[in-house]
Protein backbone atom coordinates (compact mmCIF):
# COMPACT_ATOMS: atom_id res chain seq x y z
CA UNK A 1 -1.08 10.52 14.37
CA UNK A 2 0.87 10.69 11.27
CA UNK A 3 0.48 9.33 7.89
CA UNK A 4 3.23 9.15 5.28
CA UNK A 5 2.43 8.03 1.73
CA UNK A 6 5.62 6.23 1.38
CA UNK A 7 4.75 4.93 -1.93
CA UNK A 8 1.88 6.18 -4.60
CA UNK A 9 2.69 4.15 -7.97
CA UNK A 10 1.27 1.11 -9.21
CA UNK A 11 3.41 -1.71 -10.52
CA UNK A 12 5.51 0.35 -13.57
CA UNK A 13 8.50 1.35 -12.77
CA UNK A 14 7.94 5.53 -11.98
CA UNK A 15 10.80 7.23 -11.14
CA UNK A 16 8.72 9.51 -9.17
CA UNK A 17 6.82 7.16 -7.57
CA UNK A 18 7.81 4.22 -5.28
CA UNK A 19 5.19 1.43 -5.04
CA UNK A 20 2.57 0.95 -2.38
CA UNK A 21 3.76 1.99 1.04
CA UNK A 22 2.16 3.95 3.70
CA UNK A 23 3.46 4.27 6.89
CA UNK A 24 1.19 5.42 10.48
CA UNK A 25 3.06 6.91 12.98
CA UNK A 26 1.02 7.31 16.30
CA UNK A 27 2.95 7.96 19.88
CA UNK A 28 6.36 6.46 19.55
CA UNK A 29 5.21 3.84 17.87
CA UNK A 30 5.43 2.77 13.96
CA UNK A 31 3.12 1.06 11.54
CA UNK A 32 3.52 0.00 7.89
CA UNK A 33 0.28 -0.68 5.49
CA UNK A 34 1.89 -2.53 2.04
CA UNK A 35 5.80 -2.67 1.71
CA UNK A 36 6.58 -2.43 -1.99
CA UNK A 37 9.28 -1.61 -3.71
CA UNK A 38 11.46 1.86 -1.69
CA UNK A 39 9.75 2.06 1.39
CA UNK A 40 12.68 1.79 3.09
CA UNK A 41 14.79 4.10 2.00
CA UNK A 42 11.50 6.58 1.89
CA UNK A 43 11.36 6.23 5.07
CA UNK A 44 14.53 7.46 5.53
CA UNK A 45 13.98 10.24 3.73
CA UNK A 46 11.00 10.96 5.76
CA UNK A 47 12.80 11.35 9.12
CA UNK A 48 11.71 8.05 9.70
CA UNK A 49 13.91 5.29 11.50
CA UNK A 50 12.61 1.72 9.71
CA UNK A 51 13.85 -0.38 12.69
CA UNK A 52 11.44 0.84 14.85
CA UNK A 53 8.79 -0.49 12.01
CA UNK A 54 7.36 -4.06 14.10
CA UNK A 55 3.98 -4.13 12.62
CA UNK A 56 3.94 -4.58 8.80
CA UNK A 57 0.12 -5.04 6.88
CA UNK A 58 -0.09 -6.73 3.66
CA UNK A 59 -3.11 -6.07 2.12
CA UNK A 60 -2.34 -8.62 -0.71
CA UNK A 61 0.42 -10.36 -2.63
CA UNK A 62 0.55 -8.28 -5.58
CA UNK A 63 4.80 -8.02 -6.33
CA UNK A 64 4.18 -3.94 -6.42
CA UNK A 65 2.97 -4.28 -2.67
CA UNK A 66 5.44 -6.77 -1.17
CA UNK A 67 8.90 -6.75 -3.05
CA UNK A 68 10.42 -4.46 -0.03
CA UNK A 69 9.77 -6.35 2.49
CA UNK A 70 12.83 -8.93 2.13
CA UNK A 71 15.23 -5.62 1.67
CA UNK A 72 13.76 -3.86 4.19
CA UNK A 73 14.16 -6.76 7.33
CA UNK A 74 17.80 -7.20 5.88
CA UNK A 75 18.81 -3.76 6.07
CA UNK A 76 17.22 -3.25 9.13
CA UNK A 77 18.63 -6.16 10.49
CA UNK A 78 22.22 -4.91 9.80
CA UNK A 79 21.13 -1.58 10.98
CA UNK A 80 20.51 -3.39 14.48
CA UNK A 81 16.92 -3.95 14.42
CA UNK A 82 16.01 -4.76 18.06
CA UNK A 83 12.84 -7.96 17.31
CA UNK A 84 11.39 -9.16 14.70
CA UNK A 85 8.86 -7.46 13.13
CA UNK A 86 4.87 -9.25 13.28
CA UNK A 87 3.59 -9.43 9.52
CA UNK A 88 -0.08 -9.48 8.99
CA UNK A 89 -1.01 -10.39 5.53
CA UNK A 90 -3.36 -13.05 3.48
CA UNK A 91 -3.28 -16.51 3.08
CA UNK A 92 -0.02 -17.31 1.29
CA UNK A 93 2.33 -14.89 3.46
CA UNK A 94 3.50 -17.41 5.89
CA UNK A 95 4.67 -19.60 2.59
CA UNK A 96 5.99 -15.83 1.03
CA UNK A 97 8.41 -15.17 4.26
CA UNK A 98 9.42 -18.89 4.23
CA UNK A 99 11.13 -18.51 0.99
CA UNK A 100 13.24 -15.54 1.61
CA UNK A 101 15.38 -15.54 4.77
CA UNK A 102 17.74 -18.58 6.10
CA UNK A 103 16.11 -21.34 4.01
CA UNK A 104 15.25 -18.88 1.10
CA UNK A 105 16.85 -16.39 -1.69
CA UNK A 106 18.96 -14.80 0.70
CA UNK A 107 19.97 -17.71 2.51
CA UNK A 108 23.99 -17.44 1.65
CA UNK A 109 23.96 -13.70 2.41
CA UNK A 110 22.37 -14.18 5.35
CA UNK A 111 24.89 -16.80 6.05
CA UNK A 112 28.29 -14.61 5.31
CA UNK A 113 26.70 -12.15 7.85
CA UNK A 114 26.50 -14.41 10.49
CA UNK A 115 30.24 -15.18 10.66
CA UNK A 116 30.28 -11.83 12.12
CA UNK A 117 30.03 -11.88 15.68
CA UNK A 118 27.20 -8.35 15.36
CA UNK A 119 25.02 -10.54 13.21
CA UNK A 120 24.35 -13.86 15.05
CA UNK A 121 20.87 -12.99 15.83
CA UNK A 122 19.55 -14.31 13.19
CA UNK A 123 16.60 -14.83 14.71
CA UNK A 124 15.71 -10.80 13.48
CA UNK A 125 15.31 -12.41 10.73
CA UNK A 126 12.29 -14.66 11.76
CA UNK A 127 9.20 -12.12 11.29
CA UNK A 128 5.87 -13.35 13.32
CA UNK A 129 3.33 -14.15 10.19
CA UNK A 130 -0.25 -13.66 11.13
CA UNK A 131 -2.55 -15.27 8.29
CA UNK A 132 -5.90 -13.00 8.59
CA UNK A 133 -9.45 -13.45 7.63
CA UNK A 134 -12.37 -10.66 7.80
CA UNK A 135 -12.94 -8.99 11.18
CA UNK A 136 -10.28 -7.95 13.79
CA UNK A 137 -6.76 -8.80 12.73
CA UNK A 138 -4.93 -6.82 15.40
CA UNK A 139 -4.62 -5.03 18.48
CA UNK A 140 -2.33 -3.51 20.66
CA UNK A 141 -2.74 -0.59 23.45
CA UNK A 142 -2.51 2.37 20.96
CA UNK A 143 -4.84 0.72 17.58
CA UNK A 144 -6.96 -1.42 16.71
CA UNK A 145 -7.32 -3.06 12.70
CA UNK A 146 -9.68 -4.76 10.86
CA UNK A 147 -9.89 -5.86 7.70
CA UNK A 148 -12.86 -6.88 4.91
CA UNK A 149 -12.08 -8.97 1.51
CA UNK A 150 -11.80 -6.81 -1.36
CA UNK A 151 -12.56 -7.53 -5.27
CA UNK A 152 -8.80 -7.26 -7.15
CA UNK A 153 -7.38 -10.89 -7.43
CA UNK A 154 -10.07 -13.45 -7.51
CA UNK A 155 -10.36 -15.43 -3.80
CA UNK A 156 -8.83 -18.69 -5.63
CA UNK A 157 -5.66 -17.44 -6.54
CA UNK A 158 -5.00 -14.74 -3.49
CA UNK A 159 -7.05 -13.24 -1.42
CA UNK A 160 -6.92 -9.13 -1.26
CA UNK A 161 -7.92 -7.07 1.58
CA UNK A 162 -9.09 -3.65 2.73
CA UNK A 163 -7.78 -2.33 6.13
CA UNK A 164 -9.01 -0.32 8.53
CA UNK A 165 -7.15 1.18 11.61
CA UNK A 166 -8.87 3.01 14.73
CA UNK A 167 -7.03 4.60 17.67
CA UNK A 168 -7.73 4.38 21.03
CA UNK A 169 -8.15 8.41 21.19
CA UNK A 170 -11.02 8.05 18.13
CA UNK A 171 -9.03 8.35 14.94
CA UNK A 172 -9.63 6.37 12.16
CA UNK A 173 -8.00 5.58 8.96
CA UNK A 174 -8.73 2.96 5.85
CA UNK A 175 -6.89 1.31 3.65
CA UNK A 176 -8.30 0.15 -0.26
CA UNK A 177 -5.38 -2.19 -1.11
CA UNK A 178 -6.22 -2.81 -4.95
CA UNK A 179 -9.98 -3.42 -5.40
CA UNK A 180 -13.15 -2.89 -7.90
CA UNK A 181 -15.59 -0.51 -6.48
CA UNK A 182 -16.21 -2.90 -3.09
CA UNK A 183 -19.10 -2.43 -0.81
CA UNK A 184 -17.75 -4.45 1.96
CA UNK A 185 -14.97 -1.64 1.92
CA UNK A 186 -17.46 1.43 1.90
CA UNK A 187 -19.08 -0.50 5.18
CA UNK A 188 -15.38 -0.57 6.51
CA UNK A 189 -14.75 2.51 6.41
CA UNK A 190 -18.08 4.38 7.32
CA UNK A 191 -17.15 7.51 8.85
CA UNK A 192 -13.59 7.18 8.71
CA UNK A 193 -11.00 10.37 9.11
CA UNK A 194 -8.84 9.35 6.15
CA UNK A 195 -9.90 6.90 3.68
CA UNK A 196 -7.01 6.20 1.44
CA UNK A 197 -8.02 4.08 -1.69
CA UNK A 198 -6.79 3.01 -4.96
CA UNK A 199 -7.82 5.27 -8.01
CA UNK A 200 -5.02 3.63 -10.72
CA UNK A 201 -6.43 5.18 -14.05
CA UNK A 202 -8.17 8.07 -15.10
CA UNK A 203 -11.48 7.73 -17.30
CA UNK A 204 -9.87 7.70 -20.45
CA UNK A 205 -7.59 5.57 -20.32
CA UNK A 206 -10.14 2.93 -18.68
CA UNK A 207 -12.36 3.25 -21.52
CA UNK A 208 -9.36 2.70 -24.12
CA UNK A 209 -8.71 -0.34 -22.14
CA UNK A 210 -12.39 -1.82 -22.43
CA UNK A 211 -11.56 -1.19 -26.14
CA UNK A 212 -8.75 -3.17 -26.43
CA UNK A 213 -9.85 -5.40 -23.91
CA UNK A 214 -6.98 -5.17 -21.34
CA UNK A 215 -9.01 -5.40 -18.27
CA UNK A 216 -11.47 -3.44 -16.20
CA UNK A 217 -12.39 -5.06 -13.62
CA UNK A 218 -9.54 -4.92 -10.93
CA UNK A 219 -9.29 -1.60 -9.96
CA UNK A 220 -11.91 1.78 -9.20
CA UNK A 221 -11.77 4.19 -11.52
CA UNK A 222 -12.39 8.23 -10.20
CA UNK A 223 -16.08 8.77 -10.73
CA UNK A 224 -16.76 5.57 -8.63
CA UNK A 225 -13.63 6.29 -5.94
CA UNK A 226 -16.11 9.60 -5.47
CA UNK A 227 -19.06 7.60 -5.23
CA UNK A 228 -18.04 5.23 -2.58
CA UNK A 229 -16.20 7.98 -0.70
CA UNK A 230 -19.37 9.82 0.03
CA UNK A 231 -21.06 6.81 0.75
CA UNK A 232 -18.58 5.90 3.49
CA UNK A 233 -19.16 9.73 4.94
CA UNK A 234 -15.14 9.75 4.66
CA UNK A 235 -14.11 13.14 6.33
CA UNK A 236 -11.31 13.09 3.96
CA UNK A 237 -9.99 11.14 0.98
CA UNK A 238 -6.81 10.13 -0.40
CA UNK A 239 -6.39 8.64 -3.46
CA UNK A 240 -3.19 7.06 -4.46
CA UNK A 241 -1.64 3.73 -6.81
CA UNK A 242 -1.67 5.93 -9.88
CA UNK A 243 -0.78 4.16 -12.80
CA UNK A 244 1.79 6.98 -14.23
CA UNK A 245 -0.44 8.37 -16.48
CA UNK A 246 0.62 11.74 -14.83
CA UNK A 247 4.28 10.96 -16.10
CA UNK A 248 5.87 12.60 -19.14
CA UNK A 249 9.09 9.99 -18.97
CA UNK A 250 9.24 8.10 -22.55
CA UNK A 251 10.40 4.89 -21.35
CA UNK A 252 7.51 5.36 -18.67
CA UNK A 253 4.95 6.54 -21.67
CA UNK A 254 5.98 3.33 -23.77
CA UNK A 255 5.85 0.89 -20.88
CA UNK A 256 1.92 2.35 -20.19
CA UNK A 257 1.03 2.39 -24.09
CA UNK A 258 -0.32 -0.82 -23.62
CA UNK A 259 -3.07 0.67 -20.91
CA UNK A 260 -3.80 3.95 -22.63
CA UNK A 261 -2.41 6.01 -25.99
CA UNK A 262 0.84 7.81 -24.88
CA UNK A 263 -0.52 11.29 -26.01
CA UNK A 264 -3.35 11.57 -23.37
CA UNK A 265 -0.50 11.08 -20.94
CA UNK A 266 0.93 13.55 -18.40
CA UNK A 267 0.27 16.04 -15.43
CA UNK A 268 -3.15 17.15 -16.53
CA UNK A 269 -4.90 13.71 -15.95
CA UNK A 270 -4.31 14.48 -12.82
CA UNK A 271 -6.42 17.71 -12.62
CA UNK A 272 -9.18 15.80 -14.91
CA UNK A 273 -9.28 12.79 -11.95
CA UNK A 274 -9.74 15.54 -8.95
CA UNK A 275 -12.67 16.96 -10.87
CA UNK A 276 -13.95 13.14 -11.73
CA UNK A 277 -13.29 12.27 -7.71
CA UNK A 278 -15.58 15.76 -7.15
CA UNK A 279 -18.51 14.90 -9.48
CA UNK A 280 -19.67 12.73 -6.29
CA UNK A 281 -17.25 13.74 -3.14
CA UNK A 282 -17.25 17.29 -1.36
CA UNK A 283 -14.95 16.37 1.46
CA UNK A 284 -11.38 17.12 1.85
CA UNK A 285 -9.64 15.40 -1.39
CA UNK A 286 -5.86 14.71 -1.72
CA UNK A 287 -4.23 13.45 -4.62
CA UNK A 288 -1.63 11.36 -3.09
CA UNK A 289 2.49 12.06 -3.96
CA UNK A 290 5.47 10.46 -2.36
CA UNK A 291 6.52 11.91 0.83
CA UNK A 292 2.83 13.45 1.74
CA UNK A 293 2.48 13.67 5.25
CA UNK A 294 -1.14 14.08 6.52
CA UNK A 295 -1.03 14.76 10.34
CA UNK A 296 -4.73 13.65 12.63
């Protein structure tokens, strides 16, 4: 099994970061947890061949987590995708895919494309939506996934979910999504291999924003994402959806001044939320970048 951390940002635009996108490579076949914006051509960069992608995740319906996905069945429906792809998301992705494809945004360029005698399978374009709920969401002969609600977006507007995914052969990986410090999460991933999870600002810039009262609640900040990591037992954590406070880009620093002051900003946060994430976790830690491969 491979995993690729396809995308590691949260939703400001980072030029070194693409948004939420991991991808799970295990036999010859391909798996895709979130689908925001530049997985595909990540995956291309990655050695990776997107039309053999059939099994896409959503863990919720966040823009920074979905935006791909209508790019990425297009061009990989041009590139001669072979089925369509089975999307497994939250309430509301059935009505999300709807709006997209023949009777949706891309309607008349899916329509130009068809005069072409290549592109009359339009039905590519047709993606199998699976609305989920707690418990087991999925199964094939190689994995098995299940998923838990999560505490990002409350239940009334969209529902947000953790993921877990267990081979056949005894591997297991798990998924945050966004989330507040969750425990159905920690019981979802009890003694997992990997447990990748959100961690999408450092301590100081989540006390600035409890100052000026931008919100706390919706995400884990690194002394907790320790905490519930050794809880879980996690053999080894990843934690990823920074919120560029690692970046030194100006447009990037003004964009984030909102979140935290622009002079605590840049590579060394990063060094300050490793020893945070260690105050409470003494497994193997990685700080998640684009392109990471971690091989089980």
């Amino acid at each position: 099994m491979k995993i690729t951390m396809l995308g590691t940002s949260a939703a400001v635009p980072d030029p070194e970061r693409a948004d939420s996108a991991i991808h799970i490579s295990i036999g010859d076949k391909s798996y895709l947890f979130d689908c925001g914006h530049g997985a595909t051509r990540q995956m291309i960069k990655a050695g990776i061949d997107p039309t053999d992608v059939n099994h896409i995740f959503l863990s919720h319906l966040h823009y920074d987590h979905i935006s791909e996905f209508p790019y990425f069945l297009l061009t990989t429906w041009i590139c001669d995708r072979g089925l369509p792809p089975v999307v497994i998301g939250p309430s509301g992705t059935q009505s999300f895919v709807d709006h997209l494809f023949e009777d949706g945004a891309f309607a008349k360029d899916i329509e130009a494309r068809a005069q072409y005698p290549r592109r009359q399978n339009v039905e590519i374009l047709r993606p199998e939506v699976r609305e989920c709920q707690p418990g087991l969401i999925f199964e094939d002969e190689l994995v098995s996934v299940k998923a838990c609600f999560v505490e990002h977006i409350p239940k009334e507007i969209s529902e947000c979910f953790g993921l877990r995914l267990d081979t056949k052969d005894g591997k297991s990986i798990s998924f945050s999504g966004d989330t507040a410090p969750c425990d159905a999460f920690v019981e979802l991933s009890k003694g997992v291999d990997v447990m990748i999870h959100e961690c999408t600002f450092p301590e100081e810039a989540i006390e600035f924003r409890k100052k000026v009262k931008v919100g706390t609640w919706a995400h884990t900040s690194p002394i907790e994402l320790g905490k519930l990591a050794s809880e879980a037992r996690a053999k080894c954590l990843i934690a990823t959806h920074f919120g560029s406070f690692d970046s030194l880009n100006p447009v990037v620093q003004k964009t984030m001044g909102v979140h935290m002051p622009q002079e605590i900003m840049g590579p060394h946060q990063l060094d300050l939320v490793e020893k945070d994430i260690k105050k409470s976790y003494s497994g193997e830690l990685h700080l998640a970048y684009d392109l990471m491969e971690i091989e089980l």
